[in-house]
N, C-alpha and C. Protein backbone atom coordinates (compact mmCIF):
# COMPACT_ATOMS: atom_id res chain seq x y z
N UNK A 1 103.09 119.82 45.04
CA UNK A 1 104.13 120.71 45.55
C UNK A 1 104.34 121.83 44.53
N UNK A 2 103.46 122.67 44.16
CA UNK A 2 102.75 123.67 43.51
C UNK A 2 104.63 124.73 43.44
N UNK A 3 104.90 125.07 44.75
CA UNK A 3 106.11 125.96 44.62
C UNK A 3 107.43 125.36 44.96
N UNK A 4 107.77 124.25 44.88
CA UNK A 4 108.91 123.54 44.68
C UNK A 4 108.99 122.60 43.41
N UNK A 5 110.48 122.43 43.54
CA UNK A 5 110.84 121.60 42.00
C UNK A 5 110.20 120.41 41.79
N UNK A 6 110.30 119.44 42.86
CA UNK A 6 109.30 118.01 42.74
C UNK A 6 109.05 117.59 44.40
N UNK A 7 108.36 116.68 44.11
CA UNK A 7 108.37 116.32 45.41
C UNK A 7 109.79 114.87 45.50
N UNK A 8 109.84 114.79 47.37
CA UNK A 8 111.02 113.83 47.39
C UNK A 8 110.78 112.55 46.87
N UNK A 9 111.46 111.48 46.33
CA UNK A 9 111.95 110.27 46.63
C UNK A 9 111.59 109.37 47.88
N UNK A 10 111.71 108.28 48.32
CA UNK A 10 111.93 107.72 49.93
C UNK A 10 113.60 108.00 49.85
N UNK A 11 114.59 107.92 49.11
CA UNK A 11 115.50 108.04 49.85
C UNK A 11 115.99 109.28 50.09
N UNK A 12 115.24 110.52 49.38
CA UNK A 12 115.33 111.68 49.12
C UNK A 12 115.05 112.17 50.81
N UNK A 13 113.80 111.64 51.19
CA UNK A 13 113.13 112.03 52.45
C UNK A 13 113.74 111.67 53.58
N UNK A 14 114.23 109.96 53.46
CA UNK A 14 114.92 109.42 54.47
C UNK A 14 116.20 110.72 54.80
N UNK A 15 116.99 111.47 53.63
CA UNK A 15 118.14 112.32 53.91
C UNK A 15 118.02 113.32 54.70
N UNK A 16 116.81 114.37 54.12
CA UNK A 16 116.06 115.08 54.76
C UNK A 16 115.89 114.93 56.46
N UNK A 17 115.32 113.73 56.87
CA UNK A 17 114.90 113.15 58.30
C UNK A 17 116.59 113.86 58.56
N UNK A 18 117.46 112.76 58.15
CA UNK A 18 119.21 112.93 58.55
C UNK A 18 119.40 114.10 58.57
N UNK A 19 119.06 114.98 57.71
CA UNK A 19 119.92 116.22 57.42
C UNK A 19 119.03 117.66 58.90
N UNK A 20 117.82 116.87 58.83
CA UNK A 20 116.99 118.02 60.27
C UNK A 20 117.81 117.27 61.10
N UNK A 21 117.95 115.93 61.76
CA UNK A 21 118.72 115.41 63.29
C UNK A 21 119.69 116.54 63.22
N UNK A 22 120.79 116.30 62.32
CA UNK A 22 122.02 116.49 62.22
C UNK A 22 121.96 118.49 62.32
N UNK A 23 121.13 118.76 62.20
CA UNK A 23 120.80 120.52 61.73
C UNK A 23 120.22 120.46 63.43
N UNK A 24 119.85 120.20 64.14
CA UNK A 24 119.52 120.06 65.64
C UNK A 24 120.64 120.02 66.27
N UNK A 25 121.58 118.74 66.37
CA UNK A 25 122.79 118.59 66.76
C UNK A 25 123.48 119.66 66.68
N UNK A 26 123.90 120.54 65.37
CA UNK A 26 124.68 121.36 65.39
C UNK A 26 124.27 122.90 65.90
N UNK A 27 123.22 123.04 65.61
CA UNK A 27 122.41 124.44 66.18
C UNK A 27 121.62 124.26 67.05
N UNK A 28 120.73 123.59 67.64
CA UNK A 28 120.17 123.29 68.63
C UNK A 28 119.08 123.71 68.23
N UNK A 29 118.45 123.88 67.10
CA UNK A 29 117.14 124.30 65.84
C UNK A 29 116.80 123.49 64.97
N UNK A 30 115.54 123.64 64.47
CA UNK A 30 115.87 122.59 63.01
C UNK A 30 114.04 122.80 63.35
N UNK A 31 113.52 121.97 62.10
CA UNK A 31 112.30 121.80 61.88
C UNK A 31 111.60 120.72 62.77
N UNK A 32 110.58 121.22 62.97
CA UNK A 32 109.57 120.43 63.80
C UNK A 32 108.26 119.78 63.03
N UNK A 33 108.13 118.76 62.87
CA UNK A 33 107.21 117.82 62.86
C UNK A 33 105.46 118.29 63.01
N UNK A 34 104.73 118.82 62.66
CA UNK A 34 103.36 119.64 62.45
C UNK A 34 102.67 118.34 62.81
N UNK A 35 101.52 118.27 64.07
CA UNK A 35 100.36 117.25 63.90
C UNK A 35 99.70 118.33 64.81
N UNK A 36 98.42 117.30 63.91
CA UNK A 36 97.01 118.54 64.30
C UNK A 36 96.62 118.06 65.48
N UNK A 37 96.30 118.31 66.64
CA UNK A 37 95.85 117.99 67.61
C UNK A 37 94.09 117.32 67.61
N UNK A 38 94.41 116.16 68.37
CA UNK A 38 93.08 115.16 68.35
C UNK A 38 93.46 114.32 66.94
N UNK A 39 94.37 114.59 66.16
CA UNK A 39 94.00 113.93 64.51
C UNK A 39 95.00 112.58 64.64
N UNK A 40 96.10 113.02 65.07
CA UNK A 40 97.53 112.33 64.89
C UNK A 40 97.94 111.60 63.80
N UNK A 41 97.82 112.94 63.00
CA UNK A 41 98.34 112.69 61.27
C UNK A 41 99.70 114.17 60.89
N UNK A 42 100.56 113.42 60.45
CA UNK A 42 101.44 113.94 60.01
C UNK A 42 101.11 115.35 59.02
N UNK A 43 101.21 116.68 59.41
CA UNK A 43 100.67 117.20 58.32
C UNK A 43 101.34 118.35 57.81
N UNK A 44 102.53 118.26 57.86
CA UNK A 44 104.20 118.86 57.71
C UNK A 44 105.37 119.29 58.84
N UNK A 45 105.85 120.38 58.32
CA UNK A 45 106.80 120.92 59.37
C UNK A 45 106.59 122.45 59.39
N UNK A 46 107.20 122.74 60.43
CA UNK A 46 107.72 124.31 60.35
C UNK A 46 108.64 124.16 61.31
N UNK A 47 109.62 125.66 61.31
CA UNK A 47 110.78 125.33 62.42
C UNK A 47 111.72 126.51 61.77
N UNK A 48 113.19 126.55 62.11
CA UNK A 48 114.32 127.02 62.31
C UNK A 48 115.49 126.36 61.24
N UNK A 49 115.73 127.19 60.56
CA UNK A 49 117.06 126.28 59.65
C UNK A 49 117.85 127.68 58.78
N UNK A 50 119.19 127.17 59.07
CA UNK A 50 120.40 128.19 58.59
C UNK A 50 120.29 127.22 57.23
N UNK A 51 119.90 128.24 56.00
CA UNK A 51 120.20 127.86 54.93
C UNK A 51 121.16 127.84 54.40
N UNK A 52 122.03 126.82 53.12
CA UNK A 52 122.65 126.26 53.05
C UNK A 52 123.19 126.60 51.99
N UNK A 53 122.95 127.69 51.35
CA UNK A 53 123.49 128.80 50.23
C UNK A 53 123.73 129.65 50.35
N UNK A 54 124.36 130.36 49.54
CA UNK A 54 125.20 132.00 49.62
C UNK A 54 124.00 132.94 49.15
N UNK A 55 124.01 133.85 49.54
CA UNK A 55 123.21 134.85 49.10
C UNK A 55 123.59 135.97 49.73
N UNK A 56 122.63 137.15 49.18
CA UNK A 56 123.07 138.56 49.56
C UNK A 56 122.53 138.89 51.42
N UNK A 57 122.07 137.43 52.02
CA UNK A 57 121.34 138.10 52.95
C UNK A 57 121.97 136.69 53.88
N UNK A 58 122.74 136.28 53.38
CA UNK A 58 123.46 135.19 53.95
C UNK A 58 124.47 135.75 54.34
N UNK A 59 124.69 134.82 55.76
CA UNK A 59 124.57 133.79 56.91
C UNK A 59 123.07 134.40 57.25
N UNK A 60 122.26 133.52 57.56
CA UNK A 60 120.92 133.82 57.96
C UNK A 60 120.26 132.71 58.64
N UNK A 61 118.98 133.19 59.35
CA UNK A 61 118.28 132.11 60.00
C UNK A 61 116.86 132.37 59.71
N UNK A 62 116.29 131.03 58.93
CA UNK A 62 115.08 130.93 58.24
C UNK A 62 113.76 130.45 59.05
N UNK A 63 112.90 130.83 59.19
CA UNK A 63 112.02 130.70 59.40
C UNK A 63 111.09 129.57 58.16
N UNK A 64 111.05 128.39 58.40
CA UNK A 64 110.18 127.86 57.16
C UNK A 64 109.01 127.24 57.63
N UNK A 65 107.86 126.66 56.65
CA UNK A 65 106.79 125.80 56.50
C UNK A 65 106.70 125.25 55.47
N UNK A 66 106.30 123.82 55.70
CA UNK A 66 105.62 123.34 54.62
C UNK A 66 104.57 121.98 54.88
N UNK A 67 103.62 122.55 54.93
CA UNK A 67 101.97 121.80 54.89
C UNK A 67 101.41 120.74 54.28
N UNK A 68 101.19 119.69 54.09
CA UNK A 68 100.27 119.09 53.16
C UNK A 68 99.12 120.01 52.75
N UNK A 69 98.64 119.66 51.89
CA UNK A 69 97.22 120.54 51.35
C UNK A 69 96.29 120.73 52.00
N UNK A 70 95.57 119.52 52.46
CA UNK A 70 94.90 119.20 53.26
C UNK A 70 94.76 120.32 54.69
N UNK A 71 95.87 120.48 54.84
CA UNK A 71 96.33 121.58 56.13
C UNK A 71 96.02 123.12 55.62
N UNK A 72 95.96 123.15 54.25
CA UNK A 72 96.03 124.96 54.28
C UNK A 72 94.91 125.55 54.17
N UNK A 73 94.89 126.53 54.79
CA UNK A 73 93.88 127.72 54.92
C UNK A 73 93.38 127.73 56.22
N UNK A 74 93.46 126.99 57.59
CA UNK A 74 93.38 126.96 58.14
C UNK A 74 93.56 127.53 58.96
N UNK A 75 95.05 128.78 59.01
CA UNK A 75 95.72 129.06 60.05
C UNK A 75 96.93 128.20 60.78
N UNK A 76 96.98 126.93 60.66
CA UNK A 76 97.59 126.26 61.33
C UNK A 76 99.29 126.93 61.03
N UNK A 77 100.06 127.60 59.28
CA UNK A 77 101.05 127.91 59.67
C UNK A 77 101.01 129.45 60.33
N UNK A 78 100.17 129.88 60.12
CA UNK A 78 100.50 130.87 60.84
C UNK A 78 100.14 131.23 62.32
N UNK A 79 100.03 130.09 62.82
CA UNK A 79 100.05 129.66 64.22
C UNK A 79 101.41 129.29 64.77
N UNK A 80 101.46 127.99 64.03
CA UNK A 80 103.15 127.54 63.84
C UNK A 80 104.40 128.35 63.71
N UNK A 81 104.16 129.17 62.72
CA UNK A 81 105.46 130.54 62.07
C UNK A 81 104.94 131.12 63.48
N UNK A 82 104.26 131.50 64.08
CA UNK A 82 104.31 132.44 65.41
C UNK A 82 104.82 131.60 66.25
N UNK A 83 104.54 130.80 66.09
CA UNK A 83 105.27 130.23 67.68
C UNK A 83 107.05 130.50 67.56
N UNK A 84 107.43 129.68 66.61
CA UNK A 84 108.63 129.65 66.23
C UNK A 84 109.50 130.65 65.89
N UNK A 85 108.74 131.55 65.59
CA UNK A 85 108.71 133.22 65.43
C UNK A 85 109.28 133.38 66.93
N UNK A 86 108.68 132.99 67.79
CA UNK A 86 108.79 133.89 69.51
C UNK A 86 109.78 132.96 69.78
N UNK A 87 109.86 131.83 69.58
CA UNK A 87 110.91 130.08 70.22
C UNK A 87 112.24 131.24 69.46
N UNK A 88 112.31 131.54 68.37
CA UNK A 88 112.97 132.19 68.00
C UNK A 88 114.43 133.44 68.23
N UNK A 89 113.18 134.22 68.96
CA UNK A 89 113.98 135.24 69.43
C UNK A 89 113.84 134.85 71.04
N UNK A 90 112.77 134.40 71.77
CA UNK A 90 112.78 134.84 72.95
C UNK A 90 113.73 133.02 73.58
N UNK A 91 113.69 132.40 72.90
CA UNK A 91 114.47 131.15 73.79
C UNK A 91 116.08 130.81 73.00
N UNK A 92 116.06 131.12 71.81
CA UNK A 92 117.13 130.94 70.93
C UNK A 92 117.88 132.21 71.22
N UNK A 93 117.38 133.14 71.72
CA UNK A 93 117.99 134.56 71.51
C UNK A 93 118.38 134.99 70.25
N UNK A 94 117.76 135.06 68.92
CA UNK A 94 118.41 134.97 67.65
C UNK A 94 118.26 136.78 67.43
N UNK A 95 118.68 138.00 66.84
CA UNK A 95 118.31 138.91 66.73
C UNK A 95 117.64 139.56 65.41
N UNK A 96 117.47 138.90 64.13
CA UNK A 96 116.71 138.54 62.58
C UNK A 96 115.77 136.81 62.64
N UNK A 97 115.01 136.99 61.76
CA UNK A 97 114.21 135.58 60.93
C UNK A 97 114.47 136.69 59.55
N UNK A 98 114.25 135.45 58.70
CA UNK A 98 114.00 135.53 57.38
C UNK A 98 113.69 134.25 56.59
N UNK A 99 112.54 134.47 55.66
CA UNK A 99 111.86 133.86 55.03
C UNK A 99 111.86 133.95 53.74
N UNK A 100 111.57 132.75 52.87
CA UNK A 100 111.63 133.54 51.31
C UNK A 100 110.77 132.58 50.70
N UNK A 101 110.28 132.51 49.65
CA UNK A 101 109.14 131.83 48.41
C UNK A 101 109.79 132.22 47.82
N UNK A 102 108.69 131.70 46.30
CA UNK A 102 108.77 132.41 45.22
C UNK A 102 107.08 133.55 45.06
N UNK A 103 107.62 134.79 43.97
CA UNK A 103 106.59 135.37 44.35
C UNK A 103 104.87 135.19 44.37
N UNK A 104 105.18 134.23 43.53
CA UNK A 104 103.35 133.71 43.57
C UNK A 104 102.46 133.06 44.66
N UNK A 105 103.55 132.66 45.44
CA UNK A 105 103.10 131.70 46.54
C UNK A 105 102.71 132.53 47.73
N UNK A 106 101.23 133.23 47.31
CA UNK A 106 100.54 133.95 48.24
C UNK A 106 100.37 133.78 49.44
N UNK A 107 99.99 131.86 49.82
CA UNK A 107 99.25 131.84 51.04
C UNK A 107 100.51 131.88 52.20
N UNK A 108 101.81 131.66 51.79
CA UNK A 108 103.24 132.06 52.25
C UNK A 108 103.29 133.60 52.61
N UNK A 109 103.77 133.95 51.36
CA UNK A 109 103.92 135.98 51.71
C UNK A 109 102.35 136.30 52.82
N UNK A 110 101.22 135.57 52.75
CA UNK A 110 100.59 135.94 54.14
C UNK A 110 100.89 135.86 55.19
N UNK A 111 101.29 134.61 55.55
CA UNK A 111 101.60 134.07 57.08
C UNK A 111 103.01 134.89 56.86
N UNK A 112 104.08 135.11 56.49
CA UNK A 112 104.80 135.56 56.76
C UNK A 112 104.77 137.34 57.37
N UNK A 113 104.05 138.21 56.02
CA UNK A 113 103.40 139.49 56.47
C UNK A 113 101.99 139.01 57.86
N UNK A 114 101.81 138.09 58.39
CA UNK A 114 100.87 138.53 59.35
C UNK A 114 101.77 137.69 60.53
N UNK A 115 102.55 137.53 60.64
CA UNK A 115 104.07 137.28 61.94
C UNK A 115 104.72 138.44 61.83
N UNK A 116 104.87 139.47 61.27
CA UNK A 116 105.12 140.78 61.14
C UNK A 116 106.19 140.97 60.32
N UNK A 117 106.31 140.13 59.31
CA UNK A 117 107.32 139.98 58.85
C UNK A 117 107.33 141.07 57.44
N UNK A 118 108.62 141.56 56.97
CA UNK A 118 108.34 142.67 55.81
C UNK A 118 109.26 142.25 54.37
N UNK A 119 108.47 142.72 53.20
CA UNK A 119 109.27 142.11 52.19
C UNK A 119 110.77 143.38 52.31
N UNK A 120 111.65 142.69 51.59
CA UNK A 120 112.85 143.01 51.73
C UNK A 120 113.63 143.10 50.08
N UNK A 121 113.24 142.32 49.39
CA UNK A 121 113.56 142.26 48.15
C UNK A 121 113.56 141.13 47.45
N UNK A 122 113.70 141.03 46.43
CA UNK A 122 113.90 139.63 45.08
C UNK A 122 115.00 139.07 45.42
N UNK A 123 114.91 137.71 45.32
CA UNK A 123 116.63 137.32 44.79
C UNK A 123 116.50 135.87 44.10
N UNK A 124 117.41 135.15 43.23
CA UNK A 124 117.23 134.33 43.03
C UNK A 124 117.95 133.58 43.67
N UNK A 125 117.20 131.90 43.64
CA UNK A 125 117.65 130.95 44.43
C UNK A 125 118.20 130.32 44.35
N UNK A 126 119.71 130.02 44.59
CA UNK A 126 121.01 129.62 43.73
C UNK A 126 120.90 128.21 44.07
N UNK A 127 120.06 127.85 44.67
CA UNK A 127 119.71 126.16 44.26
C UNK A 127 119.38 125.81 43.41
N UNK A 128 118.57 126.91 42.45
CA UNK A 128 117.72 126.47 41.55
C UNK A 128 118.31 126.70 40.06
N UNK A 129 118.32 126.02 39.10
CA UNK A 129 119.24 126.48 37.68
C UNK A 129 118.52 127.67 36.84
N UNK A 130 119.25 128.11 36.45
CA UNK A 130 118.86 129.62 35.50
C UNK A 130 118.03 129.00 34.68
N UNK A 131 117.10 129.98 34.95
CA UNK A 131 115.43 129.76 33.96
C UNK A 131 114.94 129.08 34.53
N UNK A 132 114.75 128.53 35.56
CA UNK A 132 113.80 127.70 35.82
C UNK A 132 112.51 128.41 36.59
N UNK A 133 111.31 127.84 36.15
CA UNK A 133 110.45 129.51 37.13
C UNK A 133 110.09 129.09 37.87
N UNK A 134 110.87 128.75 39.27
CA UNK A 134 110.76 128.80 40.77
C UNK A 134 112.15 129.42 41.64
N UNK A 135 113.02 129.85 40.13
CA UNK A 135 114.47 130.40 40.88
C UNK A 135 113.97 131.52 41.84
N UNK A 136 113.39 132.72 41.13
CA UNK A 136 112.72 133.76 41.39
C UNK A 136 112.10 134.06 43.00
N UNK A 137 112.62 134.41 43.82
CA UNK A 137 112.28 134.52 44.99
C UNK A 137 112.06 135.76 45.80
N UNK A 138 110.94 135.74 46.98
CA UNK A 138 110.99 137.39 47.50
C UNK A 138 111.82 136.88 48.60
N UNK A 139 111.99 137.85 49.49
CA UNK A 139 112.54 137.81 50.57
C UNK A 139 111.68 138.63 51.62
N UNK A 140 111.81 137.97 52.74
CA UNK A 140 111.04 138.84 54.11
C UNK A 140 111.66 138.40 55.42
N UNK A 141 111.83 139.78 56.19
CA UNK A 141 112.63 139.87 57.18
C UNK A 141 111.82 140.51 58.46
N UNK A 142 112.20 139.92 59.32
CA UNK A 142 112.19 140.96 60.85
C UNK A 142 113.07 140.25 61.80
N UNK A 143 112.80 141.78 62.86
CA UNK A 143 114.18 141.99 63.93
C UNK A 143 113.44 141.76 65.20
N UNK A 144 113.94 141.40 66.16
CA UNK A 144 113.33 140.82 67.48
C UNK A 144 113.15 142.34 67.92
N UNK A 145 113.61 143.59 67.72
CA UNK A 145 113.27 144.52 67.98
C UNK A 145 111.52 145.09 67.37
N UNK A 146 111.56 144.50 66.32
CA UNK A 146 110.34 145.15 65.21
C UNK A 146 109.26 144.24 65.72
N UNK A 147 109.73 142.86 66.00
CA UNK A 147 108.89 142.03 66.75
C UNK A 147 107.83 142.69 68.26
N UNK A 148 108.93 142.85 68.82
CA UNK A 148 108.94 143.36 70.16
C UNK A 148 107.86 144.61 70.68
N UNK A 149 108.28 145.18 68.91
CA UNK A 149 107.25 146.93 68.89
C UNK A 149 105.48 145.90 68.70
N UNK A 150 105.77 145.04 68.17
CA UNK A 150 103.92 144.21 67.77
C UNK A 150 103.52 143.58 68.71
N UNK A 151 104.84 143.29 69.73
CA UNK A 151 103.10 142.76 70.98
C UNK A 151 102.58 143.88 71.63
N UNK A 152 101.48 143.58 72.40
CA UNK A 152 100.74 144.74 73.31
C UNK A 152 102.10 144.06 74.24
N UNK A 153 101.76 145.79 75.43
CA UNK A 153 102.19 146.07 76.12
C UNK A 153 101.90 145.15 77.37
C-alpha cells in the first residue's frame, strides 16, 4: 500500500465493511466491491464517499479506488472511475466529483485526468500528522457540466 499509511488490521477492515453499509444507508452511495469478471476474486473497490474531513473543498463528494496490485495497469480503474463517474451525475444527480492522492501516485492522477477530471490544487490531508510524506495531496475536480461537454454528441 505504496500511497497510504499502512495497510488495515482484521478489525481495522471489519470497521471499514461497517463504516461503507452505514455510508450507503445514509447517502444512498458508498463503495462498491471490484471483481473481475470470469475470475471471482476480490480485487478492490471503487465508488462514491463524502469525506470525512474539513478542507478547503469540503463538503464534497469523492470519487475513489483502490486495487490490489495484481489489478493495476489494466484499465480496470479507469473503467470503474467511469462508470461511477456517470452512476454519479446521471443517477445520483450529484453536480461536482472530486478526487485526491498524493502527488506521486501517477497511475491515480491518470485515471482520474482520463475521466476528465482536472487538477485543482495541493492540499494537505488533515488525516494525516504534520510531516508525514503522504500528508501532501493534489486535488482533481469536475462538473457534470464539463462532463457532459466530453461525451460525443
Amino acid at each position: 500500500m505504496k500511497y497510504f499509511p499502512s495497510t488495515l488490521t482484521y478489525e481495522q477492515s471489519a470497521q471499514m465493511v461497517e463504516d461503507i453499509r452505514k455510508h450507503f444507508e445514509q447517502y444512498g452511495f458508498g463503495l462498491w466491491a471490484v471483481e473481475i469478471k470470469d475470475q471471482a476474486k476480490f480485487a478492490g473497490f471503487i465508488g462514491l464517499a463524502v469525506p470525512q474531513f474539513t478542507a478547503f473543498f469540503t463538503p464534497c463528494i469523492e470519487i475513489g479506488w483502490r486495487l490490489a496490485a495484481p489489478y493495476w495497469n489494466q484499465g480496470y480503474a479507469t473503467e470503474g472511475a467511469r462508470a461511477v463517474l456517470d452512476y454519479g451525475f446521471d443517477e445520483c444527480n450529484l453536480n461536482q466529483l472530486v478526487s485526491f492522492t498524493v502527488p506521486d501516485n501517477i497511475a491515480s492522477r491518470r485515471v482520474m485526468e482520463k475521466i476528465g477530471m482536472s487538477y485543482i490544487d495541493n492540499f494537505d490531508h488533515p488525516g494525516l500528522p504534520d510531516n508525514d510524506p503522504l500528508q501532501r495531496h493534489v486535488l482533481y475536480c469536475i462538473t457534470r457540466s464539463e462532463r457532459d461537454a466530453l461525451q460525443p454528441n
